[in-house]
Protein backbone atom coordinates (compact mmCIF):
# COMPACT_ATOMS: atom_id res chain seq x y z
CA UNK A 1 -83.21 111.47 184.81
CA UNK A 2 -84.31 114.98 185.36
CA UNK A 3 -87.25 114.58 182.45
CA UNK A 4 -88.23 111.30 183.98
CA UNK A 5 -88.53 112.46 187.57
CA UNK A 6 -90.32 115.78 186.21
CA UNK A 7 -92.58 113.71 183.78
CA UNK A 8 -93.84 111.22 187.03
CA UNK A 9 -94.27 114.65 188.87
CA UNK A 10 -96.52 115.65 186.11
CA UNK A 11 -98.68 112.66 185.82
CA UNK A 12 -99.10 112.34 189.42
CA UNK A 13 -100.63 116.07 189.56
CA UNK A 14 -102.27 115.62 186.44
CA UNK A 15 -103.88 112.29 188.40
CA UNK A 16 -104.28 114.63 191.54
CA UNK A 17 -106.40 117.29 188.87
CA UNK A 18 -109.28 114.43 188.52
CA UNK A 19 -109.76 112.95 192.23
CA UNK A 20 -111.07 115.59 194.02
CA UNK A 21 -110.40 115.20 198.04
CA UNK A 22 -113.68 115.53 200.51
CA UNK A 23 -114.32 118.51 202.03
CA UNK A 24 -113.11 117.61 205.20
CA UNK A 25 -111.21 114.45 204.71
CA UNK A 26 -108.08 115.40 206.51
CA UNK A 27 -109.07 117.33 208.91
CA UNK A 28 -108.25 114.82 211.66
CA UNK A 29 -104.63 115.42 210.72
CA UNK A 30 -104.35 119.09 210.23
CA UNK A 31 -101.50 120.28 212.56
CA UNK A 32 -100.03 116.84 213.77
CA UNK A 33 -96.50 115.90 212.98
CA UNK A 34 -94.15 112.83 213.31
CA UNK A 35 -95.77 109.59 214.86
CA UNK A 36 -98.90 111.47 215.52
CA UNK A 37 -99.63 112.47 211.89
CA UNK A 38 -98.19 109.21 210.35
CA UNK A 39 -101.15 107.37 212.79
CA UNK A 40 -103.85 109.33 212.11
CA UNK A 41 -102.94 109.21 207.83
CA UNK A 42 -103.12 105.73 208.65
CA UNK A 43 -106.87 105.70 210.28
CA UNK A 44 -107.93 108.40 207.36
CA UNK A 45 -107.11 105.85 204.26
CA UNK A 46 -107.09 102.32 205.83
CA UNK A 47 -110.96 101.01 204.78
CA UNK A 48 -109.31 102.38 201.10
CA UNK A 49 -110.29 100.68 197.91
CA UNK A 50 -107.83 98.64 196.31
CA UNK A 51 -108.03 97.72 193.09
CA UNK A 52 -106.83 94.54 191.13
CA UNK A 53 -103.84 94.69 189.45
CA UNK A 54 -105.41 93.78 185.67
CA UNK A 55 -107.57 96.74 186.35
CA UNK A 56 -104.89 99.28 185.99
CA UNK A 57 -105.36 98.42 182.39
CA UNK A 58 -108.46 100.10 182.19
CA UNK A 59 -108.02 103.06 184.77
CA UNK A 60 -104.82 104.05 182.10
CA UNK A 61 -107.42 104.73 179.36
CA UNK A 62 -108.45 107.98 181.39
CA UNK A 63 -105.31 108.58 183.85
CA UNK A 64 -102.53 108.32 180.80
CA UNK A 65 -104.58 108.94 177.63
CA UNK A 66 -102.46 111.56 175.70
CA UNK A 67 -104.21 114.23 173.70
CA UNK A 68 -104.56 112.02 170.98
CA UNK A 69 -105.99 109.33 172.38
CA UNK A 70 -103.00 107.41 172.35
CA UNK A 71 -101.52 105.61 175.54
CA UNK A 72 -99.19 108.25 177.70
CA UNK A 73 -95.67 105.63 178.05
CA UNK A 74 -92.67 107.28 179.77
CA UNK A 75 -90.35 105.72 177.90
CA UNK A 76 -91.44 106.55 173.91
CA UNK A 77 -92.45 110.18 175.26
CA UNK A 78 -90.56 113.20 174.05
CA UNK A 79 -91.70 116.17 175.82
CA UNK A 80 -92.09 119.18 173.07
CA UNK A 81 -91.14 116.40 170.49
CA UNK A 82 -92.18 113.49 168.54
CA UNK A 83 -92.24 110.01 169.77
CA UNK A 84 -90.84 107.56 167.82
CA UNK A 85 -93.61 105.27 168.65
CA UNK A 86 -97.14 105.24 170.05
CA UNK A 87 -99.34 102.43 171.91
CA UNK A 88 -103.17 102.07 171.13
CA UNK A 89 -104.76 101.07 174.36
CA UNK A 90 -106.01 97.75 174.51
CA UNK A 91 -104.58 96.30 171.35
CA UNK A 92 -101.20 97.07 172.13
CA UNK A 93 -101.45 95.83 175.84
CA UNK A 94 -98.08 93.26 176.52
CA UNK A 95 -98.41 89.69 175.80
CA UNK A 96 -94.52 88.84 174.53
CA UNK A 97 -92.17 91.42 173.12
CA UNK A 98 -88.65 91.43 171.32
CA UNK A 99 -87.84 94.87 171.03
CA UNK A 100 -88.76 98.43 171.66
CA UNK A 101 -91.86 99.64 170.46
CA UNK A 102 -93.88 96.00 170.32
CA UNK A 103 -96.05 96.61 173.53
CA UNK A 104 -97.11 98.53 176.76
CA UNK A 105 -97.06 97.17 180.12
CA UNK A 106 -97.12 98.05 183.58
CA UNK A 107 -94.19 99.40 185.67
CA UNK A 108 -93.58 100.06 189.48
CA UNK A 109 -91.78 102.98 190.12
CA UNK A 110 -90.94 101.79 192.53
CA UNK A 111 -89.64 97.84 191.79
CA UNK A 112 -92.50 95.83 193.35
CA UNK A 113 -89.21 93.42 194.66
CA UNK A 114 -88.66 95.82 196.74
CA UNK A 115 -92.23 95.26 198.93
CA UNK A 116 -92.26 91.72 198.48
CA UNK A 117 -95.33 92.41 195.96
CA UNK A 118 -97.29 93.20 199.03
CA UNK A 119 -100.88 94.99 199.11
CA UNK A 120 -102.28 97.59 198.18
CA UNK A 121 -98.47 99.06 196.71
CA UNK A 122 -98.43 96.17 193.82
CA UNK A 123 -101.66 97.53 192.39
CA UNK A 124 -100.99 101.07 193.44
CA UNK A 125 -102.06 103.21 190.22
CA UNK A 126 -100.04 106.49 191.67
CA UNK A 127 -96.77 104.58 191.03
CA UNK A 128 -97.32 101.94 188.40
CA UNK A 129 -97.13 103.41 185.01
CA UNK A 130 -97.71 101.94 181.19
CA UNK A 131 -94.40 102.16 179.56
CA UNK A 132 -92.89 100.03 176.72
CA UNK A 133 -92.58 96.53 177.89
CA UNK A 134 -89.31 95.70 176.47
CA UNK A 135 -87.74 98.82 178.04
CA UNK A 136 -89.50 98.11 181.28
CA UNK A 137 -87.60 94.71 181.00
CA UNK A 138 -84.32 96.36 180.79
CA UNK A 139 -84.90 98.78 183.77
CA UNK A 140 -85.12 95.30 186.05
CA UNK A 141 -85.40 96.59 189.59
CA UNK A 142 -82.89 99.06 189.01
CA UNK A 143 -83.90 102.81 191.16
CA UNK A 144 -84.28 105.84 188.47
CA UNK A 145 -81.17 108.00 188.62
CA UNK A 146 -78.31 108.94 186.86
CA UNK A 147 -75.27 107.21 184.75
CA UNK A 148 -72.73 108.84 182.77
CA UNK A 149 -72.01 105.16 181.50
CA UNK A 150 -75.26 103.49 180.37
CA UNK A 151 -75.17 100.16 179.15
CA UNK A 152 -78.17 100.48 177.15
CA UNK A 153 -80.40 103.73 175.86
CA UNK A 154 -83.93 103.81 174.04
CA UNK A 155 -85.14 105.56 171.57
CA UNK A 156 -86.38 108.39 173.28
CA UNK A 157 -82.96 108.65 175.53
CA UNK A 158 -83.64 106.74 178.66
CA UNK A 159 -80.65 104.86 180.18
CA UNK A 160 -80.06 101.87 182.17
């Protein structure tokens, strides 16, 4: 649990590196707190620019490229190891799958069940990552945490 929830903290900053914030851009909210600040974050992103959810495909090929070009997938990654499997971006996109390994799709952090897929959190790119589509299946809606008593791990150790 700990490498998942430090490996999201690490793509989200790495994300973070590339969009540069306005000079400026929160400067409305600077100081405010409570009901205050949670209104005024609200008039600072509202006219944002969502974007489709079949477009994540293409923003992963520059937010979760790895190093070698390969796709970045939570659950084949082995930080300071070797994966035992890679995705190539496009071809290896999700169609069907059987097993681990066969394809990468897109996964909600946070279950999208949980928002009744509403707008703009289904297409959301800060919280939907590519990971392995058959382990993405076996997550469900299920929160990240802990077991002692998984009924099911992957390759690369994560348990459901």
């Amino acid at each position: 649990m700990r490498r998942i929830l430090l490996t999201l903290m690490v793509a989200t900053i790495s994300l973070s590196l590339f969009a540069q914030i306005p000079n400026g851009y929160y400067d409305d909210a600077e100081g405010l707190s409570g009901e205050s600040l949670k209104t005024e974050l609200y008039y600072i992103i509202k006219d944002h620019n969502s974007q489709s959810y079949s477009s994540l495909w293409n923003h992963y090929q520059t937010t979760d490229d790895k190093p070698n070009g390969k796709v970045w997938d939570m659950y084949s990654d082995v930080p300071g190891g070797t994966p035992p499997y890679e995705f190539t971006f496009i071809n290896d996109q999700c169609g069907n799958y059987n097993s681990e390994g066969d394809c990468y799709n897109r996964e909600h952090s946070f279950p999208k069940s949980w928002f009744n897929d509403a707008s703009p959190m289904v297409t959301d790119i800060f919280h939907i990552v590519p990971t392995d589509g058959y382990v993405n299946g076996k997550r469900s809606n299920w929160p990240f945490g802990e077991t002692n008593s998984p009924s099911w791990t992957s390759m690369n150790g994560s348990k459901v």
